[in-house]
Protein backbone atom coordinates (compact mmCIF):
# COMPACT_ATOMS: atom_id res chain seq x y z
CA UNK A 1 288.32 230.34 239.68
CA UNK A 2 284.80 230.89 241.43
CA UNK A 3 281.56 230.46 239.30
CA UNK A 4 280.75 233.88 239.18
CA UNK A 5 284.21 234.55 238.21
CA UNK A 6 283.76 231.70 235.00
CA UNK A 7 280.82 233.18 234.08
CA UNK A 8 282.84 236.49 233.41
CA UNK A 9 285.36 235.36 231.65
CA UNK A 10 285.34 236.46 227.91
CA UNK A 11 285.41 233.75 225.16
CA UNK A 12 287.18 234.54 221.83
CA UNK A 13 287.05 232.62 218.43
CA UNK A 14 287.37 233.38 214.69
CA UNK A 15 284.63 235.18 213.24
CA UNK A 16 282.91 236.52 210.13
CA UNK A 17 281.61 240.01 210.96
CA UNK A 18 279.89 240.30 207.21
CA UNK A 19 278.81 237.76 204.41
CA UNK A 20 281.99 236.38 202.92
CA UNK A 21 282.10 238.75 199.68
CA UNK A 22 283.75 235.77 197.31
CA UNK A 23 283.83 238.05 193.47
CA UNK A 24 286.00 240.78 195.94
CA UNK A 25 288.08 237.92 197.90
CA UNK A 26 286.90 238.84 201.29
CA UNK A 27 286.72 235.68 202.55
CA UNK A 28 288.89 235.59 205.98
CA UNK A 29 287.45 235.16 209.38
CA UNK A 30 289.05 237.65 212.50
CA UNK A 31 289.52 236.94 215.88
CA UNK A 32 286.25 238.00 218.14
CA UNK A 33 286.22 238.56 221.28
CA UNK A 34 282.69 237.52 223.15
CA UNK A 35 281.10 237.62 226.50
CA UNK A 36 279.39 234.35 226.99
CA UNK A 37 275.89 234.06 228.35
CA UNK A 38 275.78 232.87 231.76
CA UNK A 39 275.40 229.51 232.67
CA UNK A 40 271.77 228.02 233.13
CA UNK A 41 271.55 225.27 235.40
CA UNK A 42 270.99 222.54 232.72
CA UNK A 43 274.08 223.58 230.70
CA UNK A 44 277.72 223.00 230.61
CA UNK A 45 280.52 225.12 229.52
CA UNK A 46 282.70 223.24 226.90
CA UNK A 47 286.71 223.93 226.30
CA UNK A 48 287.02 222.58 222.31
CA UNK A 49 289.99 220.19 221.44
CA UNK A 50 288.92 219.69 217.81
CA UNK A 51 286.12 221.20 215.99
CA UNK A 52 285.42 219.78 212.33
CA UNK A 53 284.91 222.58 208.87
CA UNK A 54 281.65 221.33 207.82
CA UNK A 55 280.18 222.47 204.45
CA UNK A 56 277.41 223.83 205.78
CA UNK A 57 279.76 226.62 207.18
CA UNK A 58 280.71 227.58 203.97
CA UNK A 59 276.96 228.58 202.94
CA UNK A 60 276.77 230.22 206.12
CA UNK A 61 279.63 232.63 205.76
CA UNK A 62 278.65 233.18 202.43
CA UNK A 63 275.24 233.58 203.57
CA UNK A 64 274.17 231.62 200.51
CA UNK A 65 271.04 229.98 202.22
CA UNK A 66 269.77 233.38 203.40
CA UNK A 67 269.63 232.94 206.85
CA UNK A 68 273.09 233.96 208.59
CA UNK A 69 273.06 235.87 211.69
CA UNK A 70 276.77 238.49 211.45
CA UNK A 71 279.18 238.26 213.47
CA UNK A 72 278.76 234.66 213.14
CA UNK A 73 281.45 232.10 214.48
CA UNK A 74 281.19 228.43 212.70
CA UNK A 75 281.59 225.35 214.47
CA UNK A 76 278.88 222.59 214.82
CA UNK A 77 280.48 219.41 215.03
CA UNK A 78 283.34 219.91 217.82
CA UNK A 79 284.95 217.41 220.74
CA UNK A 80 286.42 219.36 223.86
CA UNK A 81 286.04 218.64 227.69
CA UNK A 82 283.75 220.16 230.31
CA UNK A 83 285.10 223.07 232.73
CA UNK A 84 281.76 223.99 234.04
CA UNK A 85 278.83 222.30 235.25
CA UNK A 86 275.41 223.88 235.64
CA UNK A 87 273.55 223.43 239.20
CA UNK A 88 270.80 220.93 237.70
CA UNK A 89 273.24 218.69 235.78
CA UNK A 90 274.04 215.13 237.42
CA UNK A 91 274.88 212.76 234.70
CA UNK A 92 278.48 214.73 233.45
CA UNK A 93 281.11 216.07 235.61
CA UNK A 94 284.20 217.92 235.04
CA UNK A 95 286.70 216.92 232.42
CA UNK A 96 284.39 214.44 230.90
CA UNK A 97 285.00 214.55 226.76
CA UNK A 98 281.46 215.74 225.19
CA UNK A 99 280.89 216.31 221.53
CA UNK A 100 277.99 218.51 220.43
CA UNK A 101 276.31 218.76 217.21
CA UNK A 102 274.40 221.34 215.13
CA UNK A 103 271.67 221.39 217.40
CA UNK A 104 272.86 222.50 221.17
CA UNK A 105 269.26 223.06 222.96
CA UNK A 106 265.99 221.39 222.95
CA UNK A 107 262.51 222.37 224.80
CA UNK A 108 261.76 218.60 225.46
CA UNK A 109 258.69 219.28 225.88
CA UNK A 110 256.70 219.38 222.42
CA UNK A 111 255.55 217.47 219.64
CA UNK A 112 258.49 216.93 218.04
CA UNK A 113 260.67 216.17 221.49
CA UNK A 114 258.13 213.99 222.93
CA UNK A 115 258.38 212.27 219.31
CA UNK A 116 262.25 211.24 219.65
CA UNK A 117 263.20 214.03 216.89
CA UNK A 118 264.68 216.71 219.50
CA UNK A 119 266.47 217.74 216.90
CA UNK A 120 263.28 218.75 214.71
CA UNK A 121 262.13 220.80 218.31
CA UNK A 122 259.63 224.05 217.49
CA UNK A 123 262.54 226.08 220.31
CA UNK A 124 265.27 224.00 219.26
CA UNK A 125 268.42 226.41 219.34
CA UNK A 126 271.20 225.77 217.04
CA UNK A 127 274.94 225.76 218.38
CA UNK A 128 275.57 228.41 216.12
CA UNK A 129 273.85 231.63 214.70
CA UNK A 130 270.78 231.28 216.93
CA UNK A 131 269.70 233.69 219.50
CA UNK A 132 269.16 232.44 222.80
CA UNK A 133 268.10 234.48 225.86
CA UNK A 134 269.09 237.50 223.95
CA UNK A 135 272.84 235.81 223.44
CA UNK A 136 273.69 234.90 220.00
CA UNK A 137 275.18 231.40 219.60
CA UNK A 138 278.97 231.00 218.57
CA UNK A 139 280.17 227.77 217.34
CA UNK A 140 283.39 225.94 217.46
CA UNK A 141 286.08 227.95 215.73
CA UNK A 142 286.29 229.27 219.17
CA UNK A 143 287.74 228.32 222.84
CA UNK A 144 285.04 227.24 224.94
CA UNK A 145 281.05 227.19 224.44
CA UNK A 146 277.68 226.05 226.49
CA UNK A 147 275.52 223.72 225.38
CA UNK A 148 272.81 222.32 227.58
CA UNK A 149 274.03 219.59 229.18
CA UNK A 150 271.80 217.04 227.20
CA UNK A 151 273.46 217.89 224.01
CA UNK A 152 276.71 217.38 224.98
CA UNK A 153 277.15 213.72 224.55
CA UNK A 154 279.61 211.53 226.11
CA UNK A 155 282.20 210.27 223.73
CA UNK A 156 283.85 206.85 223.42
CA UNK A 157 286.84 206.36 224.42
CA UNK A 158 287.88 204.36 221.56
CA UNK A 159 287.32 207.48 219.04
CA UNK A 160 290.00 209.89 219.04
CA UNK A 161 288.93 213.80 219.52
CA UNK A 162 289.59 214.79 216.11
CA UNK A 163 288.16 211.76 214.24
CA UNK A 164 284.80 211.67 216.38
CA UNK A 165 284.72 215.61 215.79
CA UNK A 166 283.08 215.15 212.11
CA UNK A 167 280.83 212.38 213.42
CA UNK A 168 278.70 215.00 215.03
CA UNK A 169 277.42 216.66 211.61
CA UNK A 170 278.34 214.12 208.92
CA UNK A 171 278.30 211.20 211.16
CA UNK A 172 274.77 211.32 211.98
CA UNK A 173 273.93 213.32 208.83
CA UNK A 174 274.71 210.08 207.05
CA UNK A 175 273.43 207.13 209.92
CA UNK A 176 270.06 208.68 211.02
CA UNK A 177 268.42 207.62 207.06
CA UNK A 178 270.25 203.46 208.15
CA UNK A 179 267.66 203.66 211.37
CA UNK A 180 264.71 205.36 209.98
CA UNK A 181 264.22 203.86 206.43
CA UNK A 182 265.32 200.20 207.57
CA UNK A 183 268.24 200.40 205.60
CA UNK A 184 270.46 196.86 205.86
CA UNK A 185 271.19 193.17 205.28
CA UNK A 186 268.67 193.38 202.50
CA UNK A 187 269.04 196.62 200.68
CA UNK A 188 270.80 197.85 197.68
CA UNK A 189 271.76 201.06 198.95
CA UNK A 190 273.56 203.85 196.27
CA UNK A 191 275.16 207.38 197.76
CA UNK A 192 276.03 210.46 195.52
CA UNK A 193 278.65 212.38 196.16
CA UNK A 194 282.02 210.65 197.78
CA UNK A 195 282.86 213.76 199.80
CA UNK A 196 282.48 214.33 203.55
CA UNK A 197 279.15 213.04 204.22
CA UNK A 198 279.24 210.14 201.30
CA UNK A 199 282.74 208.23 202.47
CA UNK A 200 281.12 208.23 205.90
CA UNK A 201 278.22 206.76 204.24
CA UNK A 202 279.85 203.92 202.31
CA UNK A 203 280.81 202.73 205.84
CA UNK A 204 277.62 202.93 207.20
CA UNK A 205 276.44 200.57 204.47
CA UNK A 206 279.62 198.48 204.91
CA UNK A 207 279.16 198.14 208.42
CA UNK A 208 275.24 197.14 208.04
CA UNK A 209 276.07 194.73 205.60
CA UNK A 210 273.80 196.17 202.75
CA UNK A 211 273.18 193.02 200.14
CA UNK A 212 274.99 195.96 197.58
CA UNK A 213 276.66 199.46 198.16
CA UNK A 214 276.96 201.21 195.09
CA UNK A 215 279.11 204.99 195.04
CA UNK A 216 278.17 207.43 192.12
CA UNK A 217 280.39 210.22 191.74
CA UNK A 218 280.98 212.61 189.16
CA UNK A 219 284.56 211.53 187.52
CA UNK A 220 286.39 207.73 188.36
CA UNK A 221 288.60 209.72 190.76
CA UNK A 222 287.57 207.96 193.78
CA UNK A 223 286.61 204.94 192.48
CA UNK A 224 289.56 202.99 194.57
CA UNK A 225 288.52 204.76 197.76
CA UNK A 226 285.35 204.09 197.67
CA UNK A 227 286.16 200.08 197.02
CA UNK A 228 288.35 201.00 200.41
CA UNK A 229 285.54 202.14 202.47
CA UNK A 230 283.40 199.73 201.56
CA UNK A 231 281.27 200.19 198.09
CA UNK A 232 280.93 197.23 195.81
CA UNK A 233 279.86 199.17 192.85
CA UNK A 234 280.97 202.44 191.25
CA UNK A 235 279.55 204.44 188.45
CA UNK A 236 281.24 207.57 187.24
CA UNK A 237 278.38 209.94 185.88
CA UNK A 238 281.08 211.72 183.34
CA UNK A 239 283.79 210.58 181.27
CA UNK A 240 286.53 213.43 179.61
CA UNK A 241 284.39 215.94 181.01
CA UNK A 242 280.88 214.79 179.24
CA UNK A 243 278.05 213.07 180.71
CA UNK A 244 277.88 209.26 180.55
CA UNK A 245 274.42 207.18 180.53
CA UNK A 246 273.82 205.39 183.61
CA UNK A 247 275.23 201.79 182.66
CA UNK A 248 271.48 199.53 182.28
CA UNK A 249 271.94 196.69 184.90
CA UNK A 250 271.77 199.79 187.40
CA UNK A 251 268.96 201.44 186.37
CA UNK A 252 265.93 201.15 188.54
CA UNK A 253 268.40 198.50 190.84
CA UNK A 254 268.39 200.62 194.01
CA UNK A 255 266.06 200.74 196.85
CA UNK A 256 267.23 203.83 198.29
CA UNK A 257 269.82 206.72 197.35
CA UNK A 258 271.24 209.18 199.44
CA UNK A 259 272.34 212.39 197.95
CA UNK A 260 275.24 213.53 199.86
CA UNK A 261 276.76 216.02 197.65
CA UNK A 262 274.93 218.21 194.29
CA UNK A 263 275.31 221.23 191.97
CA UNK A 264 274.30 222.87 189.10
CA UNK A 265 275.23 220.41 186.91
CA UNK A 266 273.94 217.20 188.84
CA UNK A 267 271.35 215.35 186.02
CA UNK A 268 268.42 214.28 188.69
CA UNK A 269 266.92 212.99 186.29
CA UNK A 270 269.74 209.98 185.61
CA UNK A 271 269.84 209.66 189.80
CA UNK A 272 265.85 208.83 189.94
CA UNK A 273 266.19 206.27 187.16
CA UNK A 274 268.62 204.53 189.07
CA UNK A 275 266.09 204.06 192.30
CA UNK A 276 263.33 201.16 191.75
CA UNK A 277 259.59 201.68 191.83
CA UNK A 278 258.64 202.44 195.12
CA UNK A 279 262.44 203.05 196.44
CA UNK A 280 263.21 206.28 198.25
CA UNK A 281 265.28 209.31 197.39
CA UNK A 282 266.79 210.58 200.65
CA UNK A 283 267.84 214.60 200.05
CA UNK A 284 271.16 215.01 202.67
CA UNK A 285 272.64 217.81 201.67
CA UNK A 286 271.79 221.46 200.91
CA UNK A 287 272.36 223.39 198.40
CA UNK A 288 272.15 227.06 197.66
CA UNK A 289 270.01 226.68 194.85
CA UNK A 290 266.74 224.98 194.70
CA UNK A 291 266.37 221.13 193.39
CA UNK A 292 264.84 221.08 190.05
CA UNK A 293 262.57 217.64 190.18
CA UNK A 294 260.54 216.55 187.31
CA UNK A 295 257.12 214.63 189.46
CA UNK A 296 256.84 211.97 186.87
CA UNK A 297 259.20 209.17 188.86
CA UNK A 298 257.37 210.00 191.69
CA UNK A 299 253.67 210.03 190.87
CA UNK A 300 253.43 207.52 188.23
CA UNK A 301 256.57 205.10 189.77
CA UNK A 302 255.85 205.94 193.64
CA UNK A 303 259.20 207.21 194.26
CA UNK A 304 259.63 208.77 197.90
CA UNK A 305 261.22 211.96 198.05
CA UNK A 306 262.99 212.39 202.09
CA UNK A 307 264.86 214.69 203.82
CA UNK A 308 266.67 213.99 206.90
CA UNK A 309 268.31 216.37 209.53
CA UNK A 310 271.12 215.23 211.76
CA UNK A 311 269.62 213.46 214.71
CA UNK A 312 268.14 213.76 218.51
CA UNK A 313 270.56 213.27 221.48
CA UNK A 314 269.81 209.60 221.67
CA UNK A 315 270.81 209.09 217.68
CA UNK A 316 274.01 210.66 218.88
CA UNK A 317 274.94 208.06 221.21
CA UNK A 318 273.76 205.33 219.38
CA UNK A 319 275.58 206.34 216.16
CA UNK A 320 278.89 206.96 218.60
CA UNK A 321 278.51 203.46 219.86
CA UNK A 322 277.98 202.01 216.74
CA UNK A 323 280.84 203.57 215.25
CA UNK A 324 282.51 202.26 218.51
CA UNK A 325 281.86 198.72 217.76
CA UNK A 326 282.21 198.78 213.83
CA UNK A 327 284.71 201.06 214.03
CA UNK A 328 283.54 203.51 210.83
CA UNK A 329 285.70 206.90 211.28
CA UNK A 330 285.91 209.87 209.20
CA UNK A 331 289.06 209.95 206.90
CA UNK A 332 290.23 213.29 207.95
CA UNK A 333 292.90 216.02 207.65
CA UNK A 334 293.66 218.06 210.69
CA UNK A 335 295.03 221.70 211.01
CA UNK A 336 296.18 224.15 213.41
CA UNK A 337 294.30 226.09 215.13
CA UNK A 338 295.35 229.14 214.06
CA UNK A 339 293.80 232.21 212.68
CA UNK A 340 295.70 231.37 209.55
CA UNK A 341 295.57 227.47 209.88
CA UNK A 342 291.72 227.78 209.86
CA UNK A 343 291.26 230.67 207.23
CA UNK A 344 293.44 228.30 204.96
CA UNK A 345 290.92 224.96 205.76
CA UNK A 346 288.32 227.28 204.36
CA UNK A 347 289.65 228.56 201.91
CA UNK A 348 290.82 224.59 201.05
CA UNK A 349 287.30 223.56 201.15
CA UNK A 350 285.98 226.54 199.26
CA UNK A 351 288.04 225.38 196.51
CA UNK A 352 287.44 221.88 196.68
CA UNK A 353 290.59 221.26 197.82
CA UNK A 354 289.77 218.99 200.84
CA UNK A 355 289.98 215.82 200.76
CA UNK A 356 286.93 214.40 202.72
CA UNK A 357 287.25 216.01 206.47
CA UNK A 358 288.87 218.77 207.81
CA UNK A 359 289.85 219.05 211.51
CA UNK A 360 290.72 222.03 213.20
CA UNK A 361 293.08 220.88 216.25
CA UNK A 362 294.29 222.14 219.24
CA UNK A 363 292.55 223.48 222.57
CA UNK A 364 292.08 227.45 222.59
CA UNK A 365 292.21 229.90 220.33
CA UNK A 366 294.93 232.63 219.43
């Protein structure tokens, strides 16, 4: 098959062509049939092997953080090989394994780029729901996609397809706050939420050999896993359904938390007295609704509120070859990759049903 002929060829995935409508139950993705854009000379074209259900899909098929783009196709953390190379690309070539992340194009040219934070870029283009040269971006949950070529990073080849999948999203979610807030042999690190992003996490910690690594979840559910993946501390913020006060050697004993999972019902308050004067709260994930904070920990004990957004290109393959070396994976759970298979995964993870990360599995789509 010529170039021209590739460029032709129509992609299809699974798509939402409306806001998942969750009080009527219309919550199943369809398969979509798409005409990719063609490809520029710094891009490749990508055939997916394993693409990860992130919860950040979830809000966007529910459209829940107001900014979906319909018929939307999820997908930004996926593994596949490269069938097409663009004129100006010289460091891939064909059937190299690339992984791209939520962030697929960068202008590397402003502030932000020139900075080391491509992923912060004032054009950046996201690898799904963004509109680029009048072509709407379509994520994973489909066959093939193009990514400029500098996003699509080269993956070790000591991390399996589906394991290195999640690494993309929650991965560097969870490593980029280890680099830029110093995080290691001498901090007392804590993590809330021991879901997708806060087992990977645990290992991050683990693997920087943090002086302490203390989990916080809601209920003692997970308390053995997390000893597993590394924590040496665990404090379960409810007992028989009611809230519990933190336990008083931890409060004000960490230097930084990461949130990695909140709702409705998480007690901010509790988290900030656990962080010491001058310590940092690191915000990780997003919820629909907004965070209420009370100022007082902040102004009067200098408490740092940050957030932190994936990572550039170069995070990516220093996080991959740190995970490499120290050999921190995802726990996972793969599918099919079905229309059913991956209607089911959401619908799993919807629920809370999934147990840290699921992996949809299997090149093309049906």
């Amino acid at each position: 098959m010529d170039s021209t002929e590739k460029q032709q060829e129509q992609f299809i995935g699974y798509a939402a062509l409306k806001p998942f409508d969750v009080a009527a139950g219309e919550i199943s993705l369809v398969p979509y049939k798409f005409d990719p854009r063609p490809l520029d000379g710094d891009e490749v074209e990508i055939s997916i092997l394993a693409c990860g259900i992130c919860g950040s899909d979830v809000h966007q098929l529910t459209n829940g953080w107001k900014r979906a783009h319909f018929p939307l196709i999820p997908g930004h953390e996926f593994i596949g090989r490269i069938t097409a190379i663009g004129t100006n690309v010289h460091h891939l070539k064909l059937n190299d394994r690339v992984g791209v992340s939520p962030v697929c194009r960068s202008c590397d040219s402003c502030e932000q780029c020139q900075d080391g934070f491509r992923q912060l870029c004032y054009k950046k283009v996201s690898t799904y729901g963004s509109l680029y040269k009048g072509y709407r971006t379509y994520g994973g949950y489909s066959n093939k996609a193009r990514v400029q070529a500098n996003w699509a990073i080269k993956i070790p080849d000591n991390i399996s397809s589906e394991e290195g999948a999640p690494l993309l999203c929650a991965g560097i979610t969870t490593y980029l706050p280890f680099i830029h807030q110093n995080i290691g042999e001498n901090s007392v690190v804590g993590m809330v939420g021991i879901g997708g992003l806060g087992h990977l996490a645990i290992q991050w910690a683990r693997a920087k050999k943090c002086k302490k690594v203390v989990a916080v979840s809601s209920t003692s559910a997970k308390a053995a896993e997390a000893t597993e993946l590394g924590a040496t501390d665990f404090i379960a913020l409810k007992k028989n359904g009611c809230n519990k006060s933190i336990p008083p050697e931890y409060l004000k004993s960490l230097d930084v938390l990461l949130v990695c999972g909140s709702g409705k019902s998480t007690n901010w308050d509790d988290l900030l007295s656990m962080i010491k004067t001058r310590g940092k709260l690191i915000l990780l994930d997003l919820p629909d609704d907004p965070v209420p904070l009370t100022s007082t920990a902040f102004v009067l004990r200098h408490i740092s509120i940050i957030g932190s957004f994936v990572g550039s290109s170069d995070d990516l393959y220093e996080m991959l070859a740190f995970a490499s070396e120290t050999g921190v994976r995802p726990w996972i759970n793969k599918i099919g990759n079905t229309l059913d298979d991956v209607n089911q995964g959401i619908d799993r993870i919807m629920n809370g049903k999934a147990h840290y990360r699921l992996v949809i599995c299997g090149e093309g789509r049906n």
